[in-house]
C-alpha atoms as a PDB file:
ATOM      1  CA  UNK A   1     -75.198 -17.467 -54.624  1.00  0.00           C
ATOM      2  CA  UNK A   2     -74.302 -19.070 -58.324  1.00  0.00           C
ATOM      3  CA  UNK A   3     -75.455 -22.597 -58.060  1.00  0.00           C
ATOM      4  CA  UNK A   4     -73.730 -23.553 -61.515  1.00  0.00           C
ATOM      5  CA  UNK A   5     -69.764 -23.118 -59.462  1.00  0.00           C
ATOM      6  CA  UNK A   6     -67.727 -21.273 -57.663  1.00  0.00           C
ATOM      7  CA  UNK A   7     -67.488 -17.618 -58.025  1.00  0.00           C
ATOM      8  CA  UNK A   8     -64.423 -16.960 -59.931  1.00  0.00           C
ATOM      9  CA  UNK A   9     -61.375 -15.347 -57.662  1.00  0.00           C
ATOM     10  CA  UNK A  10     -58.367 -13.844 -59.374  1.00  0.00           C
ATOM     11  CA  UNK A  11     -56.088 -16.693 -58.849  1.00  0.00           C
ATOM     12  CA  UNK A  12     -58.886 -18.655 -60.952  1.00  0.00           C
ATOM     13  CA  UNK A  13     -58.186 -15.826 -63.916  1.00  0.00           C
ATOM     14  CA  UNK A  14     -54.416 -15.502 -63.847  1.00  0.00           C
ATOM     15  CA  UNK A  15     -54.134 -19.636 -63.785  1.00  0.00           C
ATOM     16  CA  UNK A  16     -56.187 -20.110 -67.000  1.00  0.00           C
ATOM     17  CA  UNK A  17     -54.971 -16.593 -68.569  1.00  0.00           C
ATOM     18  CA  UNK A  18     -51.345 -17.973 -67.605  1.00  0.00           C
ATOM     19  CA  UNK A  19     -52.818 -21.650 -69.457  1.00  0.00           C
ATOM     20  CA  UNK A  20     -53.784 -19.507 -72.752  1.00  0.00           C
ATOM     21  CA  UNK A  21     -50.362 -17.655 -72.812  1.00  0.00           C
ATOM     22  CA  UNK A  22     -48.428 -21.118 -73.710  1.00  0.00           C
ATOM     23  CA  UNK A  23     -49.360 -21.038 -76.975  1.00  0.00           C
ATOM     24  CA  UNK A  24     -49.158 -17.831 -78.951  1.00  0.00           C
ATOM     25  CA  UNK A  25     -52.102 -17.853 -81.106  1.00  0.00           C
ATOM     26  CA  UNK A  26     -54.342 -18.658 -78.558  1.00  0.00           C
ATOM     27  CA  UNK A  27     -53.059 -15.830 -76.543  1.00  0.00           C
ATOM     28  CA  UNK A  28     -53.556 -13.272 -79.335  1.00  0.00           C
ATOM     29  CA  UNK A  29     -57.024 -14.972 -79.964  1.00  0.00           C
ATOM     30  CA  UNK A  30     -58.001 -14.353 -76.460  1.00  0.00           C
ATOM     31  CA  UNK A  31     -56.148 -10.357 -76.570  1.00  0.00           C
ATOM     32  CA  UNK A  32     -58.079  -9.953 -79.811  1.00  0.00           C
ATOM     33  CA  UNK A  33     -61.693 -11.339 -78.159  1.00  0.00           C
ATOM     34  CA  UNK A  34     -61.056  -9.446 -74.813  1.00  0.00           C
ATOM     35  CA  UNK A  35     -59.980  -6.069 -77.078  1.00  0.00           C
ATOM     36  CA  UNK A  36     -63.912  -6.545 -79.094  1.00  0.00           C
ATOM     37  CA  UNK A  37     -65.595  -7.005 -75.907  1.00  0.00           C
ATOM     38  CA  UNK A  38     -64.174  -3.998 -74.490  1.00  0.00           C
ATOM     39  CA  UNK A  39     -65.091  -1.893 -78.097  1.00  0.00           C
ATOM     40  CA  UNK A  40     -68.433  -3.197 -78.086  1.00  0.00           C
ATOM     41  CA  UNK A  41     -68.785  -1.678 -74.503  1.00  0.00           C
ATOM     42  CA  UNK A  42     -66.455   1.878 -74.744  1.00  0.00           C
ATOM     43  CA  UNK A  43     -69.856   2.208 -78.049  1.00  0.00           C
ATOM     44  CA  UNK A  44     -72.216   1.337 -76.345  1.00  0.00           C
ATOM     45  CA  UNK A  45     -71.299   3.490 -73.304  1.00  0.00           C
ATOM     46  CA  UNK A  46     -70.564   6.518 -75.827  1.00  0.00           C
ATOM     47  CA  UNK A  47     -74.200   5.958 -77.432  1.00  0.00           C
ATOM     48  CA  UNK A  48     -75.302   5.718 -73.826  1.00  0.00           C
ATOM     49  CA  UNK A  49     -74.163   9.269 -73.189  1.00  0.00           C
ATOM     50  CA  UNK A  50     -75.183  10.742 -76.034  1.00  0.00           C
ATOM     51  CA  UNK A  51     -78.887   9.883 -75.770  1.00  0.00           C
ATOM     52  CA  UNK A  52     -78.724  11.374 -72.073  1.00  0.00           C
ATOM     53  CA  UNK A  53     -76.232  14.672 -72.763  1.00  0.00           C
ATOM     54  CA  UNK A  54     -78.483  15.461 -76.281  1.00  0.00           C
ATOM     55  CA  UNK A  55     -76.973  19.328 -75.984  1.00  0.00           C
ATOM     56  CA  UNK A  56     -73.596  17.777 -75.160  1.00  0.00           C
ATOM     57  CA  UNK A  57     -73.443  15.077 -78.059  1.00  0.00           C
ATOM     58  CA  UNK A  58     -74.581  18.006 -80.403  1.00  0.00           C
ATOM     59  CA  UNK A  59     -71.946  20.437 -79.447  1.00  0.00           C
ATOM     60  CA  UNK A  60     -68.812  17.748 -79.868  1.00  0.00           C
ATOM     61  CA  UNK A  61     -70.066  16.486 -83.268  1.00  0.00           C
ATOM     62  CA  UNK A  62     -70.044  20.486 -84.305  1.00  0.00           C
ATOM     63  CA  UNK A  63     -66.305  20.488 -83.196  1.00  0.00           C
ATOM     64  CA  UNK A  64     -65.286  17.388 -85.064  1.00  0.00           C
ATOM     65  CA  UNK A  65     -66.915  18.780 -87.992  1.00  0.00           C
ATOM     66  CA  UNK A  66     -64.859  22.078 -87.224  1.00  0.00           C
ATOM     67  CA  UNK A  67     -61.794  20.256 -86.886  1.00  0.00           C
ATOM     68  CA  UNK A  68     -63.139  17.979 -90.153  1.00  0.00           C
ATOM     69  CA  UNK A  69     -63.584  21.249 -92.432  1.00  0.00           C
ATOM     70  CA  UNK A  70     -60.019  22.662 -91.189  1.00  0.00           C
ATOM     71  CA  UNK A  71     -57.958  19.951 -91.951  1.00  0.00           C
ATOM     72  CA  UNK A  72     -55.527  20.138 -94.413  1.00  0.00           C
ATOM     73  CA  UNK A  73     -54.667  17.021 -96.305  1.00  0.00           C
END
């Protein structure tokens, strides 16, 4: 059990996500913060796989540089 407050429930989230919405900028501040956080993690989970799949990693960067050295611009 969290001693620091109460766990948070989803009506918690949607009041103060409903709060940010009001003003526009905020909003977009908190898409744009929430849109990083989930980057930084989709990398990290990517980097993840590619130190445990070593054959796999290997065999998708040879297609993208396939795909790279058959592109036409």
């Amino acid at each position: 059990m969290d001693p620091t407050g109460p766990p948070e429930t989803t009506e918690n989230v949607e009041s103060s996500e409903s709060a940010a919405i009001a003003d526009p900028e905020e909003a977009e501040a908190t898409r744009r913060r929430r849109r990083a956080q989930f980057l930084r993690e989709l990398h990290e989970a990517k980097a993840l796989r590619d130190r445990v799949q070593p054959r796999r990693a290997r065999a998708a960067r040879m297609r993208q540089a396939m795909r790279m050295r058959t592109f036409r611009w």
